[in-house]
PDB file of N, CA and C in Angstrom:
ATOM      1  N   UNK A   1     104.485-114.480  63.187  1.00  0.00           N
ATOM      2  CA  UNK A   1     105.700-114.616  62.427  1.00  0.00           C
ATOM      3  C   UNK A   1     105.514-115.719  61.403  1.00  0.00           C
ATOM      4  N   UNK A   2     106.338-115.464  60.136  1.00  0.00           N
ATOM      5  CA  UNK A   2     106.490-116.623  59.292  1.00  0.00           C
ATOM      6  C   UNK A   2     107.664-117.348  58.725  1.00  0.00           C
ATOM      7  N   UNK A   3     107.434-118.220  58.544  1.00  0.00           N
ATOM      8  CA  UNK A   3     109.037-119.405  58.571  1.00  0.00           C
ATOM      9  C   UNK A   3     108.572-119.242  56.877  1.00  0.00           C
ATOM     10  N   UNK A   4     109.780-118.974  55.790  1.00  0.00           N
ATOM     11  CA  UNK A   4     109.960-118.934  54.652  1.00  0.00           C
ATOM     12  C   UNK A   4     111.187-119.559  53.797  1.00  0.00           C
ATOM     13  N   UNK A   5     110.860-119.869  52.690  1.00  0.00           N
ATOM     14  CA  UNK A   5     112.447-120.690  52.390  1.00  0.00           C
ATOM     15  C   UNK A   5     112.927-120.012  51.013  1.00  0.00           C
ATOM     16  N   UNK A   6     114.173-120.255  51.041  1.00  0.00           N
ATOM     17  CA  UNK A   6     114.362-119.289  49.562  1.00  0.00           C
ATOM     18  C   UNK A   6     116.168-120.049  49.522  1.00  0.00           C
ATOM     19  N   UNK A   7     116.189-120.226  48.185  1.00  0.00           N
ATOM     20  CA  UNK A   7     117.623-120.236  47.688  1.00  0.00           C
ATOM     21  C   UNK A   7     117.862-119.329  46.817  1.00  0.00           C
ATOM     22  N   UNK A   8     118.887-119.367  45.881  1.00  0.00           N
ATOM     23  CA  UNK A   8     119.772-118.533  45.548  1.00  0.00           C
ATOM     24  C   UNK A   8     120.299-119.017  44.151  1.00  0.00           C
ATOM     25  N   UNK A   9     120.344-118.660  43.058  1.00  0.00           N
ATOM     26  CA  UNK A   9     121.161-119.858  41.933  1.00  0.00           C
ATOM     27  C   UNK A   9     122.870-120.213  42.398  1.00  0.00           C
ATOM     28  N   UNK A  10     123.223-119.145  42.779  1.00  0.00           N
ATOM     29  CA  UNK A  10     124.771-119.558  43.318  1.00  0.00           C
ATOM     30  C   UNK A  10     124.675-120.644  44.104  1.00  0.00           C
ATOM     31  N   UNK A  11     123.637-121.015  45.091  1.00  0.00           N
ATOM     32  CA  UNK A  11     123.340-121.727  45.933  1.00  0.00           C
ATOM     33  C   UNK A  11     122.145-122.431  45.814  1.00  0.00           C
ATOM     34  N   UNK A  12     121.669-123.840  45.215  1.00  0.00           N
ATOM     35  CA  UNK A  12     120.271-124.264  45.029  1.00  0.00           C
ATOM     36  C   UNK A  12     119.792-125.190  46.472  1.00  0.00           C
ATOM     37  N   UNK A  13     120.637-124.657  47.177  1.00  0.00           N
ATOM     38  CA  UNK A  13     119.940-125.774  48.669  1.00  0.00           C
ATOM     39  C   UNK A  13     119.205-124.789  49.050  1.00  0.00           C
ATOM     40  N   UNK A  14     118.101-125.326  49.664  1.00  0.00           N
ATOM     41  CA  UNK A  14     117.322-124.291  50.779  1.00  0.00           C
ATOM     42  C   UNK A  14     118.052-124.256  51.703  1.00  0.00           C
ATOM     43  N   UNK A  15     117.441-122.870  52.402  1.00  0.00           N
ATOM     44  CA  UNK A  15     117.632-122.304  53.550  1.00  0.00           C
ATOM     45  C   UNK A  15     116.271-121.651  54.608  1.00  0.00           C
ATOM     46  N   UNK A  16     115.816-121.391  54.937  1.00  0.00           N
ATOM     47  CA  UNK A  16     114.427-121.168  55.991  1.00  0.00           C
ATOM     48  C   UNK A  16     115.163-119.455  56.434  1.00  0.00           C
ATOM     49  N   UNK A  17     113.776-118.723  56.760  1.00  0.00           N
ATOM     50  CA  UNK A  17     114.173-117.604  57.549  1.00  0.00           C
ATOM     51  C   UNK A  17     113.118-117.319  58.051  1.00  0.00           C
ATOM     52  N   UNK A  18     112.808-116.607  59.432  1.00  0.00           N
ATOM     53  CA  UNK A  18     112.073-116.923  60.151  1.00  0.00           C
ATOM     54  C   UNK A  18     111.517-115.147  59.987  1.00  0.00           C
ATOM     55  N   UNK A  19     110.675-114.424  59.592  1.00  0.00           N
ATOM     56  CA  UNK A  19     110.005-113.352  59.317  1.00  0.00           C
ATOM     57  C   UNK A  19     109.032-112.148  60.271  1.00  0.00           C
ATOM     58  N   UNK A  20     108.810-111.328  60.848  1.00  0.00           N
ATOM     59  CA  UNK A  20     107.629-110.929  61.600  1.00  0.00           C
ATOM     60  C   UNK A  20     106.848-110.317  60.502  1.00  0.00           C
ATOM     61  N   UNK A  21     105.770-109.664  60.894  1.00  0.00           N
ATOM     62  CA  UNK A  21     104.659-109.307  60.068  1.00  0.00           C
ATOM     63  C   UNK A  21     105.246-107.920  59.504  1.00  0.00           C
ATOM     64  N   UNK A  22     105.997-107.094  60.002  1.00  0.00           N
ATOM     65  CA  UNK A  22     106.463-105.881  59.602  1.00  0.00           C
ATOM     66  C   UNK A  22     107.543-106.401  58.299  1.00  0.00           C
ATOM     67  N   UNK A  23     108.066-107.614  58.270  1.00  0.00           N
ATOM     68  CA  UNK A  23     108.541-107.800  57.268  1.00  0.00           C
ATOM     69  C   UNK A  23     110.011-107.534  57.361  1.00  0.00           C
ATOM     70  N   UNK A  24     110.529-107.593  58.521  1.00  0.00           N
ATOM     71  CA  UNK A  24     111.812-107.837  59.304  1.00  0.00           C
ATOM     72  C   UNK A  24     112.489-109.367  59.245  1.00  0.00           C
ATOM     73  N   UNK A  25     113.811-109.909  59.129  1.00  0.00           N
ATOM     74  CA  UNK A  25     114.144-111.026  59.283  1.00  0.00           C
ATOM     75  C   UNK A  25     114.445-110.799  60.773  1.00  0.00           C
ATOM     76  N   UNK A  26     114.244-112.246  61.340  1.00  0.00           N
ATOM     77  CA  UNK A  26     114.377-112.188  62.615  1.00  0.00           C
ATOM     78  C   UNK A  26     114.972-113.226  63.077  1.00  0.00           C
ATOM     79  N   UNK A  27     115.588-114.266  62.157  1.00  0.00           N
ATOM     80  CA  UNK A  27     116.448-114.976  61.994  1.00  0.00           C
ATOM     81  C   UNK A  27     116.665-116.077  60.531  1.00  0.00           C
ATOM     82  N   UNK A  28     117.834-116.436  60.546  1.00  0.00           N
ATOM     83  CA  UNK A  28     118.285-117.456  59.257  1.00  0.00           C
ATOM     84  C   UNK A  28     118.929-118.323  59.446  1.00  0.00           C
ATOM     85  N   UNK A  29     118.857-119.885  58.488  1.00  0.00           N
ATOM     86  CA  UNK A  29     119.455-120.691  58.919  1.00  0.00           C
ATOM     87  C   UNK A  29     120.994-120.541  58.037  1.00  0.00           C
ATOM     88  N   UNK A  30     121.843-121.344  58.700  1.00  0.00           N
ATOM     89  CA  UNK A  30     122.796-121.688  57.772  1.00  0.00           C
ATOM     90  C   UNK A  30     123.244-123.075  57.860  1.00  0.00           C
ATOM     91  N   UNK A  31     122.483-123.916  57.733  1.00  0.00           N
ATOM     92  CA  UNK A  31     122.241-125.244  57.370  1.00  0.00           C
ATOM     93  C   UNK A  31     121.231-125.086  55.912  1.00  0.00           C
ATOM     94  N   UNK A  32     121.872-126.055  55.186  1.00  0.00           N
ATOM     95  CA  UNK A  32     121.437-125.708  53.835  1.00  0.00           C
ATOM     96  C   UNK A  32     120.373-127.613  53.758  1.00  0.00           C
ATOM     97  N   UNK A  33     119.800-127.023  53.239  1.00  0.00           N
ATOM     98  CA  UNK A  33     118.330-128.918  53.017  1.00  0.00           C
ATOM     99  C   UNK A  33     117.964-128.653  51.455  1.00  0.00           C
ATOM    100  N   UNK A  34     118.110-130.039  50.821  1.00  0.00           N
ATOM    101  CA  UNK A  34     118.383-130.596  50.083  1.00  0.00           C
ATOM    102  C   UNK A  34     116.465-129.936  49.707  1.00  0.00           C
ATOM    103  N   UNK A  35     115.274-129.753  50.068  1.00  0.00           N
ATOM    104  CA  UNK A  35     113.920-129.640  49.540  1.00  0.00           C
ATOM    105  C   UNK A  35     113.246-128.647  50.184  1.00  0.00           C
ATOM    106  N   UNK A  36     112.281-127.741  50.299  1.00  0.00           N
ATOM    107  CA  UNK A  36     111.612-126.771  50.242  1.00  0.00           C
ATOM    108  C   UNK A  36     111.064-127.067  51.824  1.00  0.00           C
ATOM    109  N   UNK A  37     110.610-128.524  51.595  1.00  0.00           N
ATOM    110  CA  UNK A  37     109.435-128.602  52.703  1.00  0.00           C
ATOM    111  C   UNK A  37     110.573-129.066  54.257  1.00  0.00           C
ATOM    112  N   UNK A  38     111.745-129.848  53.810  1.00  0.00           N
ATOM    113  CA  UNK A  38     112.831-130.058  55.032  1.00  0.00           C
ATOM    114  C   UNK A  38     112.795-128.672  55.411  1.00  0.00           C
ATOM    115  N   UNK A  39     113.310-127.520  54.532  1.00  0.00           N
ATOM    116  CA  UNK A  39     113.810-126.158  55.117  1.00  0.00           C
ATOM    117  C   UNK A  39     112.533-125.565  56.228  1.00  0.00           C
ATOM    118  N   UNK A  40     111.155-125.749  55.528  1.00  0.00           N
ATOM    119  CA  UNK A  40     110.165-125.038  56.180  1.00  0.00           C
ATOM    120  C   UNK A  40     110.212-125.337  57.516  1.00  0.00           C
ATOM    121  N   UNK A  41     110.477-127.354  57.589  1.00  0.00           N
ATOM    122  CA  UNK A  41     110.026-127.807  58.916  1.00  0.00           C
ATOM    123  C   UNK A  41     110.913-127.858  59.595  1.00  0.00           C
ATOM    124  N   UNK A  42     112.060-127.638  59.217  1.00  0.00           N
ATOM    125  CA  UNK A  42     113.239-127.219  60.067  1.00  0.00           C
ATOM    126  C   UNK A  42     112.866-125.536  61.005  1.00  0.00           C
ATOM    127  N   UNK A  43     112.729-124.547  60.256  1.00  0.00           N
ATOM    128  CA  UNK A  43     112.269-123.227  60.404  1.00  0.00           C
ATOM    129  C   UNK A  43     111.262-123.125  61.451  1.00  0.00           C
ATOM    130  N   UNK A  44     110.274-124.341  61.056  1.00  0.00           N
ATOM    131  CA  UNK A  44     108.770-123.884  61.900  1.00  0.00           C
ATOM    132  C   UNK A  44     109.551-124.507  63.260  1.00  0.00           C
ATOM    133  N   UNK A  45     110.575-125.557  63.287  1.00  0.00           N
ATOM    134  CA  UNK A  45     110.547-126.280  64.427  1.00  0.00           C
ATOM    135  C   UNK A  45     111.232-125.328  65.747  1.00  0.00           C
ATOM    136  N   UNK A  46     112.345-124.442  64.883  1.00  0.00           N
ATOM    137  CA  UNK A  46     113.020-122.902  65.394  1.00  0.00           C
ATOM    138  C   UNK A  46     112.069-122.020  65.916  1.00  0.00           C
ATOM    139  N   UNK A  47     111.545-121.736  65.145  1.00  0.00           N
ATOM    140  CA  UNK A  47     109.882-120.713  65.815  1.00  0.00           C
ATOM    141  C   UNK A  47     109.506-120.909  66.866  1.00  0.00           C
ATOM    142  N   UNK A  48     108.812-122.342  66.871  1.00  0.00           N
ATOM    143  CA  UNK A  48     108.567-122.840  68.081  1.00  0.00           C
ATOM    144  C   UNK A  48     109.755-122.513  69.335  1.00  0.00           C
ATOM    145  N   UNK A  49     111.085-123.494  69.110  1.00  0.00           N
ATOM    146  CA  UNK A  49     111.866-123.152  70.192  1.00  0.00           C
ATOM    147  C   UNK A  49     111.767-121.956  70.578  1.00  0.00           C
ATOM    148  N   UNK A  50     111.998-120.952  70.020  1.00  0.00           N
ATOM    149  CA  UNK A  50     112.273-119.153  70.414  1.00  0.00           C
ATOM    150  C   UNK A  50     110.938-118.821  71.307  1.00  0.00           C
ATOM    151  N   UNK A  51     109.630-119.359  71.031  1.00  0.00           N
ATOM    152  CA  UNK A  51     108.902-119.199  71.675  1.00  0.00           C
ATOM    153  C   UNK A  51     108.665-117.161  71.896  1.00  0.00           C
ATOM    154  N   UNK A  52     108.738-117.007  71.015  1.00  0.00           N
ATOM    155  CA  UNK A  52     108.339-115.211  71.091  1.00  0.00           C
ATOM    156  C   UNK A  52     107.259-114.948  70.468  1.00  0.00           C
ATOM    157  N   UNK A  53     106.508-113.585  70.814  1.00  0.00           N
ATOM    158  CA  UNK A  53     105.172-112.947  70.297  1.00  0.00           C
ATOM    159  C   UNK A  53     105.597-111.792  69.410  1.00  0.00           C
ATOM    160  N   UNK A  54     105.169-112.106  67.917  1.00  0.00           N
ATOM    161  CA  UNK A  54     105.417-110.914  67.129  1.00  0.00           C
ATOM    162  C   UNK A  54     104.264-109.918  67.839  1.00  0.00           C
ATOM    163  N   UNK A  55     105.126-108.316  68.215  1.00  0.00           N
ATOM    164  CA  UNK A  55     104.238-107.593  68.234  1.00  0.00           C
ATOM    165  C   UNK A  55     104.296-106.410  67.628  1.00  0.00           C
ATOM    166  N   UNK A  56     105.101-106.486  66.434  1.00  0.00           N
ATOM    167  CA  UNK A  56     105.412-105.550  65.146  1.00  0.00           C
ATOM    168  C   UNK A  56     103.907-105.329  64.357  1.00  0.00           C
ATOM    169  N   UNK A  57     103.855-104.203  63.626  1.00  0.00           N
ATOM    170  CA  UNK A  57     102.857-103.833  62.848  1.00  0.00           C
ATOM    171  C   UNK A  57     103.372-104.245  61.390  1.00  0.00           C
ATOM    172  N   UNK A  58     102.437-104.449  60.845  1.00  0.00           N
ATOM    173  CA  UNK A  58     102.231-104.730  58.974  1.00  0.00           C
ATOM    174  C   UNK A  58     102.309-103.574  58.637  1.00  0.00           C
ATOM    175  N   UNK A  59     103.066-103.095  57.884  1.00  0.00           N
ATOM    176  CA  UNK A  59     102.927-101.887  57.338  1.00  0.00           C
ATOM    177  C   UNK A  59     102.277-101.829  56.032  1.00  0.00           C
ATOM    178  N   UNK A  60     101.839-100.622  55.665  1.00  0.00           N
ATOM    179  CA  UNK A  60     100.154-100.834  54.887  1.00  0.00           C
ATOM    180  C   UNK A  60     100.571-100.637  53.322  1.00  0.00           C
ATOM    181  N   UNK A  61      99.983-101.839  53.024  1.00  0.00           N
ATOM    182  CA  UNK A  61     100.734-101.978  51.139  1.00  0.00           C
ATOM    183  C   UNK A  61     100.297-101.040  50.516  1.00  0.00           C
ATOM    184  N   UNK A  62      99.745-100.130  50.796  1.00  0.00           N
ATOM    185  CA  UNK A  62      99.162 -98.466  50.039  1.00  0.00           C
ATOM    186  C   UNK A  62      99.256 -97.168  50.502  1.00  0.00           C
ATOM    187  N   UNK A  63      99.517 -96.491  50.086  1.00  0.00           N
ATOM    188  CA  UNK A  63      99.632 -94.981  50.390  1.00  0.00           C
ATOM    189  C   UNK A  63      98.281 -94.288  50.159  1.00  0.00           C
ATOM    190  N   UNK A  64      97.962 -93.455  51.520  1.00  0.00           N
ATOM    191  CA  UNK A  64      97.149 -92.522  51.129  1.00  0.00           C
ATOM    192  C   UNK A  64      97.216 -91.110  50.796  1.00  0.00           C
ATOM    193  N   UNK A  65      96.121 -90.947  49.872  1.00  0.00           N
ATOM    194  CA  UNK A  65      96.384 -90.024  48.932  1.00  0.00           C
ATOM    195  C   UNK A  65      95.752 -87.988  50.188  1.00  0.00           C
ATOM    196  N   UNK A  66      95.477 -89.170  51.357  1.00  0.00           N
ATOM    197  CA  UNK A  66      95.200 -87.664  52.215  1.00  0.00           C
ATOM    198  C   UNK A  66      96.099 -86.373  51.718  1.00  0.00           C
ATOM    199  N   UNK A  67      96.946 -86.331  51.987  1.00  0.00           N
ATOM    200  CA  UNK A  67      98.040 -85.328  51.794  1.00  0.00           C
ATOM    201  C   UNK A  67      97.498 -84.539  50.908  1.00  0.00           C
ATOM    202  N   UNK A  68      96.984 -85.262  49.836  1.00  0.00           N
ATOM    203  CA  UNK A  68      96.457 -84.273  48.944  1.00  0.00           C
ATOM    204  C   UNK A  68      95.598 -83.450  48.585  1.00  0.00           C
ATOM    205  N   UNK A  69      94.403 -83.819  49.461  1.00  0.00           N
ATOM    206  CA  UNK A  69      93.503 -83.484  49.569  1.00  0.00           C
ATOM    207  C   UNK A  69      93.320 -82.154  50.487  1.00  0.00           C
ATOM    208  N   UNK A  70      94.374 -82.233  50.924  1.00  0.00           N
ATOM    209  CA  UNK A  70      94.521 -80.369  52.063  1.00  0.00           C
ATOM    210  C   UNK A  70      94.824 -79.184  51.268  1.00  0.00           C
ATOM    211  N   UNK A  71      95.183 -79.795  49.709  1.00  0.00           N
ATOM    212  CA  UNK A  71      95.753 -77.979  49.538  1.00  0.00           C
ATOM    213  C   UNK A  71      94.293 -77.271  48.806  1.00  0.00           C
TER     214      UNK A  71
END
């Protein structure tokens, strides 16, 4: 899993969200931090607590063109 931070222009505080590899949110904060790197280490420190094993798949940034090749 990955801890990520992102604001918003309506909103310029960070926020952290905690990610699996399939690219699912799997949680968010709503405590807002004043810098990029507070939000991360806030996030990573959550991760830790939850203590869970991503066991989701990456789904594959390309398509194959098999299909096509049958007719």
């Amino acid at each position: 899993m990955q801890v990520t931070a992102f604001s918003t222009p309506s909103c310029p505080e960070w926020r952290w969200r905690i990610v699996n590899y399939a690219g699912e949110v799997i949680e968010e904060s709503h405590d807002r931090f004043p810098t990029i790197s507070a939000a991360v280490a806030s996030g990573t420190k959550r991760l830790v607590q939850m203590n869970v094993v991503d066991r989701s798949m990456a789904q594959p940034t390309y398509r194959t063109t098999s299909h096509l090749r049958r007719r």
